[in-house]
Protein backbone atom coordinates (compact mmCIF):
# COMPACT_ATOMS: atom_id res chain seq x y z
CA UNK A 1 -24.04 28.36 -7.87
CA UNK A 2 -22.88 28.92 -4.28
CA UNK A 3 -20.78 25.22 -2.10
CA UNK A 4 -22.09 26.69 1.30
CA UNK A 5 -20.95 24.18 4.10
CA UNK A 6 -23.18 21.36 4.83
CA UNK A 7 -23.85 18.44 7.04
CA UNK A 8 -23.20 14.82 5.61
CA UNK A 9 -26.62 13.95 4.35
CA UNK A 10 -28.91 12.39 1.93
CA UNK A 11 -30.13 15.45 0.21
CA UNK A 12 -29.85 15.99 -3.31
CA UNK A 13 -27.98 19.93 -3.53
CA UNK A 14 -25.22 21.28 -4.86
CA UNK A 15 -21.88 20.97 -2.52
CA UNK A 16 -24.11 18.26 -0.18
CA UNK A 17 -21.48 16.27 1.47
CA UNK A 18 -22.91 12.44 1.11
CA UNK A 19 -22.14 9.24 2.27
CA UNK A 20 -20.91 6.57 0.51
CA UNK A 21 -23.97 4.04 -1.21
CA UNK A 22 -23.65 1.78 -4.21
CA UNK A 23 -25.41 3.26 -7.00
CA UNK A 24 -22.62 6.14 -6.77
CA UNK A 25 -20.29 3.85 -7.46
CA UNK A 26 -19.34 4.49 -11.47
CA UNK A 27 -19.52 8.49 -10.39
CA UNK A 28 -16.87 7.83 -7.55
CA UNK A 29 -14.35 5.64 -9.67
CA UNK A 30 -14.83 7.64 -12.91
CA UNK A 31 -13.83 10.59 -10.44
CA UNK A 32 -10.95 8.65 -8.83
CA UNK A 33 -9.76 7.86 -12.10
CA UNK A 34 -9.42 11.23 -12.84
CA UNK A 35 -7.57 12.83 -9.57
CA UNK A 36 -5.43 9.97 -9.75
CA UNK A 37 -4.38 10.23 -13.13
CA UNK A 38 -0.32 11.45 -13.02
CA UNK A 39 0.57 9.90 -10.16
CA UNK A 40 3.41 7.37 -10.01
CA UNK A 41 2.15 3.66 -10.84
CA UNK A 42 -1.12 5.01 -11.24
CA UNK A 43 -2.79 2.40 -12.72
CA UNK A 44 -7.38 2.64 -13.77
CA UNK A 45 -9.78 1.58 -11.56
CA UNK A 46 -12.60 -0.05 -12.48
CA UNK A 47 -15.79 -0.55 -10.32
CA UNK A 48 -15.12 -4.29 -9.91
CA UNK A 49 -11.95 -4.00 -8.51
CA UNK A 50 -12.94 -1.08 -6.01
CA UNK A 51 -15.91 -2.71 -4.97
CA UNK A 52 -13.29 -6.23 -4.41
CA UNK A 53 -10.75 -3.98 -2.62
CA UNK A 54 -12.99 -1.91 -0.28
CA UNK A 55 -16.49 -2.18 -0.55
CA UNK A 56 -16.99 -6.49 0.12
CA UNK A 57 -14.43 -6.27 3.00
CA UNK A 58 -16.36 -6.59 6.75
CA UNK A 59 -14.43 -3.70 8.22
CA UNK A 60 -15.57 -1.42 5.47
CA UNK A 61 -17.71 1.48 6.67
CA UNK A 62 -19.89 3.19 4.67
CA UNK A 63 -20.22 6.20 6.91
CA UNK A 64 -16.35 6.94 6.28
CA UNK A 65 -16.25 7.38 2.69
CA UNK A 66 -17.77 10.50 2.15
CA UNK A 67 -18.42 12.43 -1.18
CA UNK A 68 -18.85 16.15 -2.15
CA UNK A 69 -22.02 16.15 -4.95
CA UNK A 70 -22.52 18.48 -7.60
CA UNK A 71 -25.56 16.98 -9.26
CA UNK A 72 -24.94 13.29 -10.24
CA UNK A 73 -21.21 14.55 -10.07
CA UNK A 74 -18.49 13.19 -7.30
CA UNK A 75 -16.98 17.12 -6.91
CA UNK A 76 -14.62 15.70 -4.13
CA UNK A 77 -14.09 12.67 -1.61
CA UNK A 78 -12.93 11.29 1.18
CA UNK A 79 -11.96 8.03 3.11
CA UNK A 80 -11.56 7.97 6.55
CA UNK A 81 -11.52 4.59 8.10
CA UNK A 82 -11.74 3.54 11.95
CA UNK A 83 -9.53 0.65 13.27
CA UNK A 84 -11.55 -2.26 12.44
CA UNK A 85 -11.85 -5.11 15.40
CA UNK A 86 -11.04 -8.27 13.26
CA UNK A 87 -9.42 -8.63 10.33
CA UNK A 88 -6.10 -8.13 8.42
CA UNK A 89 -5.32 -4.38 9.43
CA UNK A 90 -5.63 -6.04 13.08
CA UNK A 91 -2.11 -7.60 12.11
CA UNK A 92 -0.57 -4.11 12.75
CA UNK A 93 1.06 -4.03 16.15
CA UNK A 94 -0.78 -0.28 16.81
CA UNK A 95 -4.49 0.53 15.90
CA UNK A 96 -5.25 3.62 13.82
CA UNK A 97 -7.72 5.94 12.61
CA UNK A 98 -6.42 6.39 9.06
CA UNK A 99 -7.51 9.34 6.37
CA UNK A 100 -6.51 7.18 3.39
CA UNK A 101 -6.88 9.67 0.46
CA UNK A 102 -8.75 13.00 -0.03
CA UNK A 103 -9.07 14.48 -3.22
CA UNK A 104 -11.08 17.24 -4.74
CA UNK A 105 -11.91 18.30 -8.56
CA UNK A 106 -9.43 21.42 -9.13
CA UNK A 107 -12.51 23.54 -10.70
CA UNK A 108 -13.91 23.36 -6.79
CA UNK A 109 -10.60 23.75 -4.93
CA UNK A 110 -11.24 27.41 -4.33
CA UNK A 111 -14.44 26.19 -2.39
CA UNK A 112 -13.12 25.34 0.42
CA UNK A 113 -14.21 21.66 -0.34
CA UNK A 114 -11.37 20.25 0.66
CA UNK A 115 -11.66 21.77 4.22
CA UNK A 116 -15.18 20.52 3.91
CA UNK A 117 -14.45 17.29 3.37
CA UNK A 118 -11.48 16.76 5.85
CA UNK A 119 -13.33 18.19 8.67
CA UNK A 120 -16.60 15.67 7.91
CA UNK A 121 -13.75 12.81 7.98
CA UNK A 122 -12.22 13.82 11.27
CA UNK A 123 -16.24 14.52 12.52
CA UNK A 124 -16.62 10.68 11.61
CA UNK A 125 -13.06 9.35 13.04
CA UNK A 126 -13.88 11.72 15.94
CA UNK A 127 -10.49 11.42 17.84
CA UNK A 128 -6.64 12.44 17.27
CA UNK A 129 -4.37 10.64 16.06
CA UNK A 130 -4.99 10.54 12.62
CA UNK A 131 -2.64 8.91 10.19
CA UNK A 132 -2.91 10.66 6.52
CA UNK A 133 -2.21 8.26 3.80
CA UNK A 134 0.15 5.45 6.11
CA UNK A 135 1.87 2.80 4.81
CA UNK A 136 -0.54 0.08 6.61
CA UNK A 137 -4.09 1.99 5.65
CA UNK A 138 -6.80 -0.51 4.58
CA UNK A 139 -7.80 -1.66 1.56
CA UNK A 140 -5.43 0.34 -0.40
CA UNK A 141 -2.15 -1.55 -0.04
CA UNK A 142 -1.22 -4.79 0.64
CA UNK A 143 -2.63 -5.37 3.98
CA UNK A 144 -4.92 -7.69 2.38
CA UNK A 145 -3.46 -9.00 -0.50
CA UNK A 146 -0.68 -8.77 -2.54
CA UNK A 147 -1.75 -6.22 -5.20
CA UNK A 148 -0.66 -2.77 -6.60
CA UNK A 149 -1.72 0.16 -5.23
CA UNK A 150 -3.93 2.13 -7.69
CA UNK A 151 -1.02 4.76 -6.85
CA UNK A 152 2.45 5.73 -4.98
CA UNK A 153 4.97 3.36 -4.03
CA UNK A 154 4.87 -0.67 -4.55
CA UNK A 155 3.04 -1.48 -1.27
CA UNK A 156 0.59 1.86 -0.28
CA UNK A 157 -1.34 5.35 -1.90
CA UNK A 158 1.53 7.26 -0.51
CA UNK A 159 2.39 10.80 -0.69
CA UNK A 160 5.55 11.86 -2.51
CA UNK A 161 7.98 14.25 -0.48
CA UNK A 162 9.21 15.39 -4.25
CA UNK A 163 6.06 15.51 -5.71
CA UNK A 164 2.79 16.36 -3.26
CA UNK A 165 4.24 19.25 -1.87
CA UNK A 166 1.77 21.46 -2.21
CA UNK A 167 -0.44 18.42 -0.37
CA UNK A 168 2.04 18.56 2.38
CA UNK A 169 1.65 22.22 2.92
CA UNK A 170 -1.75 22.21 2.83
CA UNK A 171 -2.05 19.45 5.28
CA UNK A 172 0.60 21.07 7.62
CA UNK A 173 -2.24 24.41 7.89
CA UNK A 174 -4.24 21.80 9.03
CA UNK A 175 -2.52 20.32 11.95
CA UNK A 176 -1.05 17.25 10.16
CA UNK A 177 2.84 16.82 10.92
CA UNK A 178 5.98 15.03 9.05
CA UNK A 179 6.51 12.15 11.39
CA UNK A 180 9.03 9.34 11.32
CA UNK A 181 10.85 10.17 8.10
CA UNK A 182 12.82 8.18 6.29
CA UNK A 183 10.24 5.58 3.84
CA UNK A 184 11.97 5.79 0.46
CA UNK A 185 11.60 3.25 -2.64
CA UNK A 186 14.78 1.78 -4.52
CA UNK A 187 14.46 0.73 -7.67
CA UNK A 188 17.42 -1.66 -9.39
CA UNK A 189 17.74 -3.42 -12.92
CA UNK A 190 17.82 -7.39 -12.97
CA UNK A 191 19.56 -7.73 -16.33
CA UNK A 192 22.39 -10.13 -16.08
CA UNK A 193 20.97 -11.45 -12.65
CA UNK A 194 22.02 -15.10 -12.66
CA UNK A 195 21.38 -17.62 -10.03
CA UNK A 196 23.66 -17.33 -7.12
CA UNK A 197 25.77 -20.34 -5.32
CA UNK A 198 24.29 -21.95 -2.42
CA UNK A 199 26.23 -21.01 1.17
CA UNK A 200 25.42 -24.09 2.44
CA UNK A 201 21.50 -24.47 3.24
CA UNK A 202 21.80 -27.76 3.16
CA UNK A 203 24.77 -28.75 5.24
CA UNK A 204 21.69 -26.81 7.81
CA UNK A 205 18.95 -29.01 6.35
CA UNK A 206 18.07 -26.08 5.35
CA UNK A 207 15.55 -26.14 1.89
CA UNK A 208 14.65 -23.62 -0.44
CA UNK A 209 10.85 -23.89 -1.41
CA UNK A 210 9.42 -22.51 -4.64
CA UNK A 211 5.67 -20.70 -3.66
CA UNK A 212 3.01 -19.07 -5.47
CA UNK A 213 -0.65 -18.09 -6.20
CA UNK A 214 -1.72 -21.70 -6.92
CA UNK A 215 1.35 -23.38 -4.40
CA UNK A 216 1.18 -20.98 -1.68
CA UNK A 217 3.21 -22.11 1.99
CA UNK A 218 0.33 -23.82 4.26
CA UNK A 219 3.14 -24.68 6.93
CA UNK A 220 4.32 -23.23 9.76
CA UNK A 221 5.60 -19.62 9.96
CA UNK A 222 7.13 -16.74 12.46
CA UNK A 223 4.61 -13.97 11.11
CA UNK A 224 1.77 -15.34 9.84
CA UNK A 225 1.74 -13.40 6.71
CA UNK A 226 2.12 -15.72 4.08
CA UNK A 227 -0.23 -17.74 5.13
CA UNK A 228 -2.81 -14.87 5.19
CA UNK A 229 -2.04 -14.03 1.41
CA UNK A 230 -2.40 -18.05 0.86
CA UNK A 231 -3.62 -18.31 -3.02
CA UNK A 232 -4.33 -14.38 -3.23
CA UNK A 233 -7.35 -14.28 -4.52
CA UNK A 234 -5.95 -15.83 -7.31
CA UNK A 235 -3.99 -13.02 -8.23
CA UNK A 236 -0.26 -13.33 -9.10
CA UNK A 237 2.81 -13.66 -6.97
CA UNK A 238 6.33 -15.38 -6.39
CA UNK A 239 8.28 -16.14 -3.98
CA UNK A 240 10.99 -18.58 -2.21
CA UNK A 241 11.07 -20.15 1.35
CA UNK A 242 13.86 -21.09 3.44
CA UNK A 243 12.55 -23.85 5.39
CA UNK A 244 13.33 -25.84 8.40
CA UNK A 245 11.48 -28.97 8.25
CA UNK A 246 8.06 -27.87 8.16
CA UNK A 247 8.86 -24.44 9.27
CA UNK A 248 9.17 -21.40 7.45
CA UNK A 249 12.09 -19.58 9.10
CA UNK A 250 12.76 -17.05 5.74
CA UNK A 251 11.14 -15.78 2.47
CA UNK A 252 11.43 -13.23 -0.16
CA UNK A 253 7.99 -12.71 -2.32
CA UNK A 254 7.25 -10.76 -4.88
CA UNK A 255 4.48 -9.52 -7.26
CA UNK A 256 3.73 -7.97 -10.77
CA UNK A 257 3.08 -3.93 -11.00
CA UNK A 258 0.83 -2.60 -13.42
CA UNK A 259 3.84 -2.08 -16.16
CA UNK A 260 4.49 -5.90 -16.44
CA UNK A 261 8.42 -5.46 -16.84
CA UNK A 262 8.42 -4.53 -12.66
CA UNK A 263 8.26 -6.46 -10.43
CA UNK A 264 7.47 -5.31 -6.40
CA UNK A 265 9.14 -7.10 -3.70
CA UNK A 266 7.10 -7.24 -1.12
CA UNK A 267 9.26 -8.72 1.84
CA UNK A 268 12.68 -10.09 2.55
CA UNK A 269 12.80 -11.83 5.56
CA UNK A 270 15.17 -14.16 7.76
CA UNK A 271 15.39 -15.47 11.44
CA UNK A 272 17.74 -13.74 13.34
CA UNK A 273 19.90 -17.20 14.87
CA UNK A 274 20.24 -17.71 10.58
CA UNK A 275 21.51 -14.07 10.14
CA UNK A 276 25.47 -13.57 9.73
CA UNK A 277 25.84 -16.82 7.18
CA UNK A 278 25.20 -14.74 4.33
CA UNK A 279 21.81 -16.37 3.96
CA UNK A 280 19.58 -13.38 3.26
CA UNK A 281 22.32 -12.27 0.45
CA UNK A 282 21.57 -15.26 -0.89
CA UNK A 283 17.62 -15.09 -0.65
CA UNK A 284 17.64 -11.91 -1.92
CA UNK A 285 20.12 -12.74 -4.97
CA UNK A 286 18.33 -16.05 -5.74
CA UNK A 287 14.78 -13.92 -5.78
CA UNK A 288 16.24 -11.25 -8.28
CA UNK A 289 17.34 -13.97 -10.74
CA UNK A 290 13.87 -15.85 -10.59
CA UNK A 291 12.28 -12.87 -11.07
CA UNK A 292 14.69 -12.31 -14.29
CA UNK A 293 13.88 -15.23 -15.47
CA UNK A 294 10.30 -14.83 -15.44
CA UNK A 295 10.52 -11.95 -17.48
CA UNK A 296 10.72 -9.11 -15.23
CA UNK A 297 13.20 -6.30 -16.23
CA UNK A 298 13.79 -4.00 -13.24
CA UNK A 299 12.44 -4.31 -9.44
CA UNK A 300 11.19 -1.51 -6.84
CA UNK A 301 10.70 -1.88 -3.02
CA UNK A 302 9.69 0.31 -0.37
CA UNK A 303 11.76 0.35 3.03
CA UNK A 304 12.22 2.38 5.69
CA UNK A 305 15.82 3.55 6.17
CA UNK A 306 15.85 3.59 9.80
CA UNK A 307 13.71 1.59 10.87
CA UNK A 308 14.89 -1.66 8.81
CA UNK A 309 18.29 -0.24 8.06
CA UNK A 310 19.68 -4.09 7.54
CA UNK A 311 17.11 -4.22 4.41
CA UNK A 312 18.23 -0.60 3.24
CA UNK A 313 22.05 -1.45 3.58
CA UNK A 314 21.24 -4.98 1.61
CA UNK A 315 19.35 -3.80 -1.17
CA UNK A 316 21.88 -0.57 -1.89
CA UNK A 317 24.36 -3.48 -1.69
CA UNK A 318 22.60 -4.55 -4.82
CA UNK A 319 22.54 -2.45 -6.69
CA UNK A 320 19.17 -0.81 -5.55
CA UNK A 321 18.76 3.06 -6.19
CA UNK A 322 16.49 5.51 -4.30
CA UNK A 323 13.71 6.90 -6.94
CA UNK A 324 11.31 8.79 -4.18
CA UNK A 325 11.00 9.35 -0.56
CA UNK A 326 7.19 9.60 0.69
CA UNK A 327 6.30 11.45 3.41
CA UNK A 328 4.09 9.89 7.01
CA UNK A 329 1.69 12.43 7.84
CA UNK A 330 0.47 12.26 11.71
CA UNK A 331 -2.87 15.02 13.29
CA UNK A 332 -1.77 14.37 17.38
């Protein structure tokens, strides 16, 4: 049966592009689940969790996630998402129309659906730039809470430079451009990672502060970020505060991957006036051998080389190796 190009609509034909409504929900993740499959981390989605992740959030738009039909069948999809007004993506210092995945059943990629389905998401995001599968998408990361991915790298659906290629290319016909290289995740063992000496946080009143999913830091803070993953919906993390009286002036935090051996580290972070004391070595060191002890046997984060090249240099310092670069994809 012919896929001839059609408008987003309601109407029940083969190739129909459709928005997104709730009774296609097990179609759409028993699809996902499937063009997934294969890629690093990837880890099943079940309708509960997609509909916690995307579809209960305010900024969620129906109109963006858009599906390609064959029958009852999700043939192809797409999620295009428009910078919402409130929320936790609001956090980001620079407001974007994001394309967070598009993916099509291989027995229709000679259809053209995939054209289909990008052009109907840039129809709906309606200006340039878009940003194809960024690190701070919606939703999909851990914007809003400190989760795995379904896919990619510890903290986003990323695209591999090694292995999406032929995604690359294809997006690169399209008008979508490399930009800002350089996001890479290290991976490094924590066997024999034993609690490090103290450089003197104290002679600084300086305290070290144990926090969790059930104990999570309600005090003051630079960022704000802890305090916005609070308990976490309940869902599990570590992590370690360097506090100045009531203040929180540096962290590390971490939380479980799918394969329970690895952990992600989420952040590392220290006030600059504390920087040069060898306090972040320390916060770093002392994370790795809590995280040891708790069972984990390796860790992964993602970092940008040059744009946090003080993590990068700290981490290969460690012992941290590079396992995959992932590429930022930018339509001007």
């Amino acid at each position: 049966m012919p896929h001839q190009a059609s408008p987003v609509t309601g109407e029940r034909t083969i190739g129909t592009l459709r928005h997104f409504t709730a009774p296609y929900l097990p179609a759409l993740t028993a699809f996902l689940n499937k063009a997934f499959a294969g890629h690093r981390h990837y880890a099943a989605i079940a309708e509960a969790d997609f509909a916690e992740r995307v579809l209960v959030r305010p900024e969620f738009d129906a109109r963006g996630l858009i599906l390609a039909m064959d029958d009852e069948r999700v043939a192809g999809a797409v999620h295009a998402i428009k910078p919402p007004a409130t929320g936790p993506a609001a956090r980001s210092s620079e407001t974007r129309h994001h394309i967070a995945w598009l993916a099509v059943d291989p027995h229709y990629r000679k259809t053209r659906l995939g054209s289909r389905l990008l052009s109907a998401a840039e129809n709906y995001l309606y200006y340039c730039p878009i940003y194809f599968a960024a690190l701070n998408a919606p939703f999909y990361g851990i914007m809003e809470r400190l989760w795995a991915p379904w896919y990619g790298s510890t903290e986003s659906m990323t695209i591999s430079a090694v292995n999406d290629r032929e995604l690359v290319t294809w997006l690169g016909k399209r008008g979508y451009q490399v930009s800002n290289p350089g996001d890479v995740t290290l991976s490094a063992s924590l066997q024999g990672r034993e609690q490090p000496a103290d450089p003197g946080l104290e002679e600084r009143n300086l305290r070290l502060i144990p926090i969790d999913e059930r104990s999570p830091w309600q005090r003051d803070e630079p960022a704000y970020r802890l305090r916005a993953w609070g308990s976490n919906g309940g869902r599990r993390y570590g992590g370690l505060v360097v506090a100045d009286g009531d203040r929180a002036v540096g962290s590390v935090v971490w939380y479980p991957m799918p394969d329970p051996t690895i952990a992600a580290l989420a952040w590392i972070n220290l006030e600059r006036q504390y920087r040069g004391l060898r306090y972040g070595s320390y916060l770093l060191d002392r994370g790795l051998a809590e995280m040891a002890a708790r069972g984990y046997k390796c860790v992964e984060v993602h970092v940008h080389t040059k744009d946090n090249p003080e993590a990068f240099s700290l981490f290969r310092r460690r012992g941290f190796e590079v396992i995959d670069y992932w590429v930022n994809l930018v339509k001007t």
